[in-house]
Structures are given as structure tokens and as C-alpha cells.
Protein backbone atom coordinates (compact mmCIF):
# COMPACT_ATOMS: atom_id res chain seq x y z
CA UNK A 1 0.00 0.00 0.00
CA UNK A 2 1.06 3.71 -0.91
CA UNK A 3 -0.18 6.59 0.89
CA UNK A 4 -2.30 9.10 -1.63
CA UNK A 5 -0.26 12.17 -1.89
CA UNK A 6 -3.42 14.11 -3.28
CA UNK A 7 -5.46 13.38 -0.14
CA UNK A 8 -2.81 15.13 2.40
CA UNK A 9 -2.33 17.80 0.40
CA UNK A 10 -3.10 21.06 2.03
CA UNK A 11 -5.38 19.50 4.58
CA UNK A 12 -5.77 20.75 7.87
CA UNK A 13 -4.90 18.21 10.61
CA UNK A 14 -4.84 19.27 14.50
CA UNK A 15 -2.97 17.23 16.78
CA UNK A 16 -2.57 16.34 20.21
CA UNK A 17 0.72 15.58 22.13
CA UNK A 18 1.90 16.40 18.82
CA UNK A 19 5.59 16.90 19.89
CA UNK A 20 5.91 14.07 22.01
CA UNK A 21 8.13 11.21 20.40
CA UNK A 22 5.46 9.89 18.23
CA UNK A 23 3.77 12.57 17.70
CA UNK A 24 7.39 14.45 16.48
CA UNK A 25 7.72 11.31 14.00
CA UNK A 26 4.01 11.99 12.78
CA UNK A 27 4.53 15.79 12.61
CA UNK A 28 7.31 15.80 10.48
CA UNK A 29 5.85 12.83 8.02
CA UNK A 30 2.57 15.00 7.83
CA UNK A 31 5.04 17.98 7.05
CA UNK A 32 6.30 15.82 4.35
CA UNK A 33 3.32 15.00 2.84
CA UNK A 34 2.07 18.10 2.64
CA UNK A 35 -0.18 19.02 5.10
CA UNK A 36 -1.46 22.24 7.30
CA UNK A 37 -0.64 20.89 11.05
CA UNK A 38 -2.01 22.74 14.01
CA UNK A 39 -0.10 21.09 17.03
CA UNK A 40 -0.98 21.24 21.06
CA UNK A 41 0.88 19.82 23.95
CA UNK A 42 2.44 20.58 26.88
CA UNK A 43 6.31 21.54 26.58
CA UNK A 44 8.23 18.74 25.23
CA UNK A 45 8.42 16.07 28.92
CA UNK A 46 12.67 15.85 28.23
CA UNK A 47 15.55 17.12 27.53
CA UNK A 48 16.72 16.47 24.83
CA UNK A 49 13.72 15.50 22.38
CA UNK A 50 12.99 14.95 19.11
CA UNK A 51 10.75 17.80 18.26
CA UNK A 52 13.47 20.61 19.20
CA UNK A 53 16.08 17.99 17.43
CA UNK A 54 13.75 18.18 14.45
CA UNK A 55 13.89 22.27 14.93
CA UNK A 56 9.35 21.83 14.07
CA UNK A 57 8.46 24.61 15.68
CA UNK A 58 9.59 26.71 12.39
CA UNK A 59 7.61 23.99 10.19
CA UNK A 60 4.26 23.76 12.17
CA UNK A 61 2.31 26.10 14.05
CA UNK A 62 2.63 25.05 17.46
CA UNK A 63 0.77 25.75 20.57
CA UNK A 64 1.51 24.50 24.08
CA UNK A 65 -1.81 23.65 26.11
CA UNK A 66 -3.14 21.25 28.52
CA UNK A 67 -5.90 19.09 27.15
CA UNK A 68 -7.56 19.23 30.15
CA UNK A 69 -8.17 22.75 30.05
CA UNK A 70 -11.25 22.69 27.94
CA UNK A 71 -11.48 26.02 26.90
CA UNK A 72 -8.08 26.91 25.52
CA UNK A 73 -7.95 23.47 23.65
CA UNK A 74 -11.98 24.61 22.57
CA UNK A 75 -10.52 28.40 21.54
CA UNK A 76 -7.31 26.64 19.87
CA UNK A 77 -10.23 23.95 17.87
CA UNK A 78 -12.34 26.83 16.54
CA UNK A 79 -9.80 28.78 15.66
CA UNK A 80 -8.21 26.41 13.44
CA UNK A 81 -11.25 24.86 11.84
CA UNK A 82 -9.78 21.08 10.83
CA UNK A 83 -10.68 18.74 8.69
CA UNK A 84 -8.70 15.55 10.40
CA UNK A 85 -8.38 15.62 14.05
CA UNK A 86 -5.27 13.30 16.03
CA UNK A 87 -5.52 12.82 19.82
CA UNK A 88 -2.03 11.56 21.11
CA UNK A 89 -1.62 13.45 23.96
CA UNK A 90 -1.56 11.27 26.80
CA UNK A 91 0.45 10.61 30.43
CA UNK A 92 2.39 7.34 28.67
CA UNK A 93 4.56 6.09 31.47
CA UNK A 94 3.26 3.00 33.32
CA UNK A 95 5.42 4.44 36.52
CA UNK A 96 4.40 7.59 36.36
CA UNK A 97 0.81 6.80 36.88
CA UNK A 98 1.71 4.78 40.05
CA UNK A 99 3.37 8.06 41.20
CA UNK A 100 0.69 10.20 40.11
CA UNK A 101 -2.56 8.09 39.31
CA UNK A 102 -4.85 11.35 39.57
CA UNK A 103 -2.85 13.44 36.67
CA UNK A 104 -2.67 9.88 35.07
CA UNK A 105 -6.89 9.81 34.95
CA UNK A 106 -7.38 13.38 34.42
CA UNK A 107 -5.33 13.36 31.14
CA UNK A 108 -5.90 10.31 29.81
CA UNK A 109 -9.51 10.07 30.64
CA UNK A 110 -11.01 13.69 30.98
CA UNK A 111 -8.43 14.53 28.42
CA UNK A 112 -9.81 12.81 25.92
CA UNK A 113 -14.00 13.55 26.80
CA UNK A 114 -12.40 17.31 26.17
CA UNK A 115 -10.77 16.45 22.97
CA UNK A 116 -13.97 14.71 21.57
CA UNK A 117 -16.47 16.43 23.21
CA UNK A 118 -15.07 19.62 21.64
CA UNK A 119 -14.89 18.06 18.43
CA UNK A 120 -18.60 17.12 18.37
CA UNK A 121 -19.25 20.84 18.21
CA UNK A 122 -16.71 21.66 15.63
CA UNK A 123 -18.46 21.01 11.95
CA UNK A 124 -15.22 21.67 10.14
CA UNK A 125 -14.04 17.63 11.64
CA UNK A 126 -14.75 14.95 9.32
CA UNK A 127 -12.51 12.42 10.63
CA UNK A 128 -11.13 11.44 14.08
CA UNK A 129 -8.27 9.38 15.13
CA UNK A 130 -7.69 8.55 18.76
CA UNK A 131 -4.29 6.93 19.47
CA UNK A 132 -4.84 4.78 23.02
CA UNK A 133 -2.72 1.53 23.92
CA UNK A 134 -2.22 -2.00 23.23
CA UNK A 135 -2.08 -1.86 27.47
CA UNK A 136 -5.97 -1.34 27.06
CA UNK A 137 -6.31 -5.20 27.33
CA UNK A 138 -7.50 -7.12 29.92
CA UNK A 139 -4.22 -8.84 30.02
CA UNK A 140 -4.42 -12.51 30.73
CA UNK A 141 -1.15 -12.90 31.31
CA UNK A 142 -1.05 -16.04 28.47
CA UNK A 143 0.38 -17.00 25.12
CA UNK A 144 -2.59 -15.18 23.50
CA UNK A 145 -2.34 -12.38 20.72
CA UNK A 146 -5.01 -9.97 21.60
CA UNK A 147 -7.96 -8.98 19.14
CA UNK A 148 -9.80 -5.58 18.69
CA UNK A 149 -13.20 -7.47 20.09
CA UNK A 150 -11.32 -8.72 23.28
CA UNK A 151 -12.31 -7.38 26.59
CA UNK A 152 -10.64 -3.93 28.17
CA UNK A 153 -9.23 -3.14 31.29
CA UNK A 154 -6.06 -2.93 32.85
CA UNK A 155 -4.01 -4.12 35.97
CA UNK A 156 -2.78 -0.41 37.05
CA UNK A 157 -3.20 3.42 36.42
CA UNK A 158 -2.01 3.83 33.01
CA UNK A 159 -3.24 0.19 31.47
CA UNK A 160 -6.49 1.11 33.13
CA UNK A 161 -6.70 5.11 31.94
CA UNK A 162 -6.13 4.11 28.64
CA UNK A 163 -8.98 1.34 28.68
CA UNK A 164 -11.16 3.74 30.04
CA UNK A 165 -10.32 6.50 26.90
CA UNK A 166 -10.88 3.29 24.46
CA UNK A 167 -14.54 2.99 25.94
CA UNK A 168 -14.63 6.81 26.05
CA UNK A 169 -14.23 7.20 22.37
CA UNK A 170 -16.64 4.54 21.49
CA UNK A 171 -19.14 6.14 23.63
CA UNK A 172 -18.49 9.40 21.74
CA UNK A 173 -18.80 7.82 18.19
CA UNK A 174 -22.04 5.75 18.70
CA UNK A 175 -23.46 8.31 20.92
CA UNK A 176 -22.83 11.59 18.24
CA UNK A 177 -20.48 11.07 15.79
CA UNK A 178 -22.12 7.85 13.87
CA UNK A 179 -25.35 10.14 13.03
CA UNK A 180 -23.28 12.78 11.58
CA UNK A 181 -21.30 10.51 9.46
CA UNK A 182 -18.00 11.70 10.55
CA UNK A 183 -15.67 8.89 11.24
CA UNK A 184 -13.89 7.83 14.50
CA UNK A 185 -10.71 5.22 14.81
CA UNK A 186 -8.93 4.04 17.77
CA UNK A 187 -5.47 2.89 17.09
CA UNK A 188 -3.70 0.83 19.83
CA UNK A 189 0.19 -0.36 19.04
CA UNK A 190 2.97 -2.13 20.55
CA UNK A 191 6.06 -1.30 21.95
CA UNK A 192 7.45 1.35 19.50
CA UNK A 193 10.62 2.28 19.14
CA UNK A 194 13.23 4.29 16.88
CA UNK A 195 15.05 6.93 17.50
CA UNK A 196 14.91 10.37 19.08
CA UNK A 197 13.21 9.07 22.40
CA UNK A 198 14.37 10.49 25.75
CA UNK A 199 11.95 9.58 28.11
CA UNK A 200 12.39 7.72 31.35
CA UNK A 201 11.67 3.74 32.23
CA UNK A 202 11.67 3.04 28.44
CA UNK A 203 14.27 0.52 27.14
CA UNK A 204 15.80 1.90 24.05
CA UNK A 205 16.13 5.19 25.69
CA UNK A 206 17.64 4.01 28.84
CA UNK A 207 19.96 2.02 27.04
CA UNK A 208 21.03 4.94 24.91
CA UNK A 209 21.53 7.49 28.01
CA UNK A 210 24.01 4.76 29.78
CA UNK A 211 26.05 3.40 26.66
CA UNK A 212 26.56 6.96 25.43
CA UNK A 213 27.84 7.88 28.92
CA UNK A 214 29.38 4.46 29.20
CA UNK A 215 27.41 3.09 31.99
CA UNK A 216 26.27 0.08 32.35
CA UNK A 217 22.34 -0.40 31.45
CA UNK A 218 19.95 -1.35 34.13
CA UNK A 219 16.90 -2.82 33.01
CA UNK A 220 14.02 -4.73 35.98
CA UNK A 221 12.57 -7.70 33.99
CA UNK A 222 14.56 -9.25 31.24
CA UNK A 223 11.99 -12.09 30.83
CA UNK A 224 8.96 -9.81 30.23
CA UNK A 225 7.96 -10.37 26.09
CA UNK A 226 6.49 -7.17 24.14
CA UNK A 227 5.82 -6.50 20.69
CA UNK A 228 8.21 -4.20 19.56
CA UNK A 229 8.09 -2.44 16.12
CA UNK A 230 9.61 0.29 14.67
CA UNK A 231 8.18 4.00 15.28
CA UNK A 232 7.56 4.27 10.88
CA UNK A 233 4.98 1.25 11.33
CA UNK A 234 2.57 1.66 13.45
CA UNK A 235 2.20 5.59 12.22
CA UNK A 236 2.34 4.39 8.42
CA UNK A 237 -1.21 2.03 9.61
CA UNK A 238 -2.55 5.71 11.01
CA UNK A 239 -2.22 7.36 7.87
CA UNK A 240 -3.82 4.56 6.17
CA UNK A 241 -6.53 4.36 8.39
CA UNK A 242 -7.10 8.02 7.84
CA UNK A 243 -7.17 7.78 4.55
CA UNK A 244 -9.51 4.82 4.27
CA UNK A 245 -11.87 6.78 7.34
CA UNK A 246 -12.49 9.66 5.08
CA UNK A 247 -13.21 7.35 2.25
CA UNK A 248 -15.90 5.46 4.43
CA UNK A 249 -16.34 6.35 7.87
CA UNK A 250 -18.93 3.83 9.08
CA UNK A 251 -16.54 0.97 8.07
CA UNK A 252 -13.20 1.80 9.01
CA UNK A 253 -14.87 3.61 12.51
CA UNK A 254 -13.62 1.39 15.59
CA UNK A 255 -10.63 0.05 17.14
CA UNK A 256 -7.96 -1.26 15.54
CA UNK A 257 -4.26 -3.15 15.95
CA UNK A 258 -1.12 -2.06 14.61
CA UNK A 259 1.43 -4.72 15.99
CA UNK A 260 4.37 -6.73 14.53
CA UNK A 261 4.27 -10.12 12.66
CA UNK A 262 3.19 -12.51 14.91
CA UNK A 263 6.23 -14.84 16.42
CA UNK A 264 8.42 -11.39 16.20
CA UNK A 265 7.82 -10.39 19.44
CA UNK A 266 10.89 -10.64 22.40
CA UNK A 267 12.36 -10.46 25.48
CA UNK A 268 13.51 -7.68 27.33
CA UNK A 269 16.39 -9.67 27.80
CA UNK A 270 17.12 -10.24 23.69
CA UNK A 271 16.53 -6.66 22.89
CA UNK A 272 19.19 -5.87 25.75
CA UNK A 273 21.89 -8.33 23.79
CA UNK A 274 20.75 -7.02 20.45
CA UNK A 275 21.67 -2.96 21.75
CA UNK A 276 24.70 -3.53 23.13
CA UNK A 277 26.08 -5.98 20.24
CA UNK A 278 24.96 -2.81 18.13
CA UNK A 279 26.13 -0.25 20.32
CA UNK A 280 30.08 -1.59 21.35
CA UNK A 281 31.87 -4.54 22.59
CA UNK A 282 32.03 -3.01 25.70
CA UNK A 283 28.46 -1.78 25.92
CA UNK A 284 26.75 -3.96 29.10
CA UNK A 285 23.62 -4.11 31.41
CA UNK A 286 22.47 -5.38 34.49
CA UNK A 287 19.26 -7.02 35.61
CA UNK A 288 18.18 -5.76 39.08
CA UNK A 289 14.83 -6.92 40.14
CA UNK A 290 12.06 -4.11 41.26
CA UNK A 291 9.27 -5.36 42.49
CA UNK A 292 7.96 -1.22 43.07
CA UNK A 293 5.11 -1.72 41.11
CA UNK A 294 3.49 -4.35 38.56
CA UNK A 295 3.50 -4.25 35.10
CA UNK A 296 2.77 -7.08 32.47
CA UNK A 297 5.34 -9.94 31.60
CA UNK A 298 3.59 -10.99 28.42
CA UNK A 299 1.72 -8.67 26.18
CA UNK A 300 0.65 -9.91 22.02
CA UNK A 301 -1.26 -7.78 19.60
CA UNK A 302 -3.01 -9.75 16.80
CA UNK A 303 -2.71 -7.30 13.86
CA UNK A 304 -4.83 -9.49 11.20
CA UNK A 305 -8.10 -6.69 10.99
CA UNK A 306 -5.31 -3.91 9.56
CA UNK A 307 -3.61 -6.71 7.48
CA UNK A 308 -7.66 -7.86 6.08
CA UNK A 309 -9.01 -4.58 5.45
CA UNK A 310 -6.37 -1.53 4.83
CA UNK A 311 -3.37 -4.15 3.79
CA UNK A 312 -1.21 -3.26 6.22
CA UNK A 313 1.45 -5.00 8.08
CA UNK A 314 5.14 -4.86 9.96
CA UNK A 315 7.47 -3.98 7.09
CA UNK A 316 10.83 -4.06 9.45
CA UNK A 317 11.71 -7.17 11.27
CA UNK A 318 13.37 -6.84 14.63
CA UNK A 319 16.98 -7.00 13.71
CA UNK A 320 16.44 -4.23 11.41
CA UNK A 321 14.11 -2.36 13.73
CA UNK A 322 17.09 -2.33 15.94
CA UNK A 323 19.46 -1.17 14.05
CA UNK A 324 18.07 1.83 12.30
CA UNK A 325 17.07 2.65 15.77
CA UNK A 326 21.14 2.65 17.08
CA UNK A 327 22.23 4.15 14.31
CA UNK A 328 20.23 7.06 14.71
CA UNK A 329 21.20 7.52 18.07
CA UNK A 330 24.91 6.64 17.09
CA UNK A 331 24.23 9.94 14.73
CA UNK A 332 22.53 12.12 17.01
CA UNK A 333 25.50 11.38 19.54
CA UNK A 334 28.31 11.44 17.17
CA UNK A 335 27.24 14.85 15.80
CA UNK A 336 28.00 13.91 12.34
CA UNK A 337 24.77 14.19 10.68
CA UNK A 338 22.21 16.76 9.94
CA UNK A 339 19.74 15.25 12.26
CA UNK A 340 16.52 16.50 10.28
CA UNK A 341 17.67 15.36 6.91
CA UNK A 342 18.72 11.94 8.70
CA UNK A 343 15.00 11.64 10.06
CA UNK A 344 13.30 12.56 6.85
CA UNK A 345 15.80 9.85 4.64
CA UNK A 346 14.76 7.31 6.86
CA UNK A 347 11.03 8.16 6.51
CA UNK A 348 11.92 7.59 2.97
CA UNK A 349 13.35 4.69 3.20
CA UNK A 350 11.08 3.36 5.04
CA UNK A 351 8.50 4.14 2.24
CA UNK A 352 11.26 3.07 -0.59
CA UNK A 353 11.63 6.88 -2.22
């Protein structure tokens, strides 16, 4: 599948949390492609990030907000007048919401009633994506790959906030967006990784921090199996989805999985070997147990809905995953390339330009 370079052209697109890691990815592939983005977020969470990295602010116009302040994000809305709206903005840290479980419901949650409840009431909207979790299962804790129909829920504050804004968007849809005819998807994906991500209690960029300081990595659970994928995948099944949402909103309205190949997925443990092999021979880390808080051992997204209906599926295997991942870090840290142009070749790459 090819994304439809006519169809982004010029269109207006707001999004939220839209210089977050993902959301700096997205922003600068929308740039690409064409489009007007109209961005709100809170101040990027670390130091460094992507989106300053990037240098977006002087490509997109920016705003930073709170989405739970409902009227500034309202003001910001009917200001802009979009055609596509993108709700990333989120609390995505599984410790964080231990620490702070109230901010953790309030954004996720409330966050996303403002988001959609303003939208209802902007007529400009045709099509709605909201970006939750694959942690919005009801995880069994099994050898099982999880399906769109399968139950929601969630063990602890984030798993269960971003259940909660899965059920929350559905609500919205049937309730007022299905008799307008204006679609709404819910995209839940894996682990993603790539490069350009700074943010705490995350493998790759914990990894990155101590080998480029040469430190030794310290990771909690080596045994505990995710889905990883590479950042370009997951936001390549968005864009489709948009596309296909606009085309016909009543079919492609819903939740939907953007994992990796089923059998792909790995251990904590292999990813570890995999970094440091990539990294340097002398790049090493450390298993310390930390039994702080719980969090899921074993976590599989069944992907076969995106594959059926908008053709979509993993394009990177793991090994490869991994390595465009180091070797953007190896750039950023090296300071030998132009960081932006790195970004947008492997974009293209990615879609074989």
C-alpha cells in the first residue's frame, strides 16, 4: 500500500501531544506529505527530544496547552477549523501513573472527553483518530495475541486510563459522531521504538543514556515479552486508516491493531543483547529486580483486521528495527549528521523513495 499524496495535500490536521516522540515522528511525516498541522501539547516532557532535534516549531504552528483545560484546547479547535483531528496526547509512562494516578486519569480520561467532546461541536471535523494503547487489554497474562473485540481493562493506572479512553471514544462515536457521518478510529500499538526518544523507564532510551555515557544499562525484567516495532509502522497504519476513514467512515470507525508479525515479538532480555552488540563490545547491562510496582510480563497484539481490510502489516523485522534505531542515536551522539535530513531519509526509506 502507498499513501495518496493528493489526499494530504493542504489538509488541515490538529494534533494532540503532537511533539511528544510519536507525535514528532508523525509531525514531520505529515510535514512531508504536505499538510497544514495545528499542534498542542504541553512543553516537550525531556531534555533532549525529538521535536526541538527536528527544529518543528519553524515547520508547524505550534501551541503549548493542557488538554484538560477545555477552553483553551476549545478556543485553539475553533480557531483552526480542521478537517482531520489526532488525539495523542496522553500521560504514557506505566510508573508515572503509580506516582501520580490522579494526573494519570485526568489526562488520559477527561483529556480525551475534552478532545472529543469539543470536536462534536466543531463542523469543520470529518474524521477522528484517537491513538490509546495496546495496554488497554484485559491482560491474561497467556500465550494469546489480543484482538480488537477482546475485553478492556487494565491491571494499574495507566493500562487502566487508557482502557477507560478506548470505551470513552466509542461512547463518543455511537453516541454523536455515527449520526453525523464523521468517522472515528482508535489505534492501539505495541512497543514502538526508533530513535529520538528520551523519556524515562523506556528501554531503548535508557539504554542509549548509559552506553553513550558508558554506563552500564539497568533494566528490571529481562523475561517480560512485548511486541516491539519500529516507530515508521505503526504511524504508516494511522495514515492509512485516515485515509480509508475519510473514504468510508462507518466501516473503518472502531478500534484497531497495529502490531508486529506474529512470532516477532521478544524479550527484554534479547533486545538488551541485540543494543549492546549494536552499540560496542564493551556496551553492558544489568538485571536488578524491582518489584515497586506491577507491570505485564507478556503482552501480544493480533494485527490481522489492519492486514484484512487496509493491507497493512510490519514492514521491518526486529533485527532491522534495531538497528536503524542505534544508528540514529549513534548519529545524534556522534554529531556527524544533519539530524533533520537523517530523520526525513529514513522516513523515505522506510517508504522506498
Amino acid at each position: 500500500m502507498e499513501l495518496k499524496q493528493n489526499f494530504w495535500k493542504n489538509k488541515k490536521i490538529f494534533v494532540t501531544g503532537h511533539n511528544g516522540f510519536k507525535g514528532s515522528w508523525l509531525s514531520l511525516w505529515l510535514y512531508e506529505l504536505g499538510t497544514k498541522i495545528f499542534g498542542y501539547s504541553l512543553k516537550p516532557a525531556t531534555q533532549p527530544n525529538l521535536y526541538s532535534i527536528l527544529n518543528l516549531d519553524n515547520k508547524i504552528n505550534s501551541e503549548n496547552g493542557d488538554i484538560r483545560d477545555y477552553n483553551k484546547l476549545n478556543e485553539k479547535i475553533s480557531i483552526v477549523k480542521p478537517e482531520i483531528l489526532i488525539h495523542m496526547a496522553a500521560q504514557p509512562l506505566v510508573r508515572d501513573s503509580y506516582l501520580d494516578p490522579v494526573y494519570t486519569y485526568e489526562t488520559n480520561i477527561m483529556g480525551t472527553v475534552n478532545v472529543l467532546d469539543i470536536a462534536r461541536k466543531t463542523d469543520s471535523i470529518k474524521s477522528i483518530l484517537v491513538i490509546t494503547s495496546d495496554k488497554c487489554y484485559e491482560n491474561i497474562e497467556k500465550n494469546y495475541y489480543y484482538k480488537e473485540s477482546d475485553s478492556l481493562g487494565g491491571h494499574d493506572p495507566y493500562s487502566s486510563s487508557k482502557g477507560s479512553a478506548d470505551i470513552v471514544a466509542s461512547a463518543y462515536y455511537n453516541s454523536f459522531f455515527l449520526k453525523k457521518g464523521i468517522g472515528l478510529s482508535i489505534a492501539r500499538a505495541g512497543n514502538i521504538i526508533g530513535g529520538g526518544d528520551w523519556s524515562k523507564d523506556r528501554i531503548i532510551p535508557d539504554a542509549m543514556r548509559a552506553f553513550a555515557s558508558k554506563k552500564d544499562l539497568i533494566i528490571r525484567s529481562p523475561n517480560s515479552v512485548r511486541p516491539w516495532q519500529f516507530i515508521l509502522d505503526p504511524l504508516f497504519g494511522y495514515l492509512l486508516l485516515i485515509e480509508k476513514l475519510s473514504e468510508n467512515p462507518t466501516d473503518f470507525s472502531g478500534p484497531w491493531n497495529f502490531g508486529p508479525k506474529k512470532g516477532t515479538d521478544q524479550s527484554v532480555k534479547f533486545i538488551c543483547d541485540k543494543i549492546a552488540s549494536h552499540w560496542s563490545k564493551k556496551a553492558n547491562w544489568i538485571a536488578q529486580s524491582d518489584n515497586e510496582f506491577h507491570e505485564a510480563n507478556l503482552l501480544l497484539l493480533n494485527s490481522d483486521k489492519a492486514k484484512d481490510k487496509l493491507s497493512w502489516e510490519s514492514k521491518y523485522d526486529l533485527n532491522v528495527t534495531l538497528e536503524k534505531t542505534i544508528k540514529w542515536y549513534s548519529n545524534y551522539y556522534n554529531k556527524d549528521k544533519d539530524m533533520l535530513k537523517f530523520t526525513i531519509k529514513q522516513i523515505n526509506d522506510y517508504l522506498g523513495v
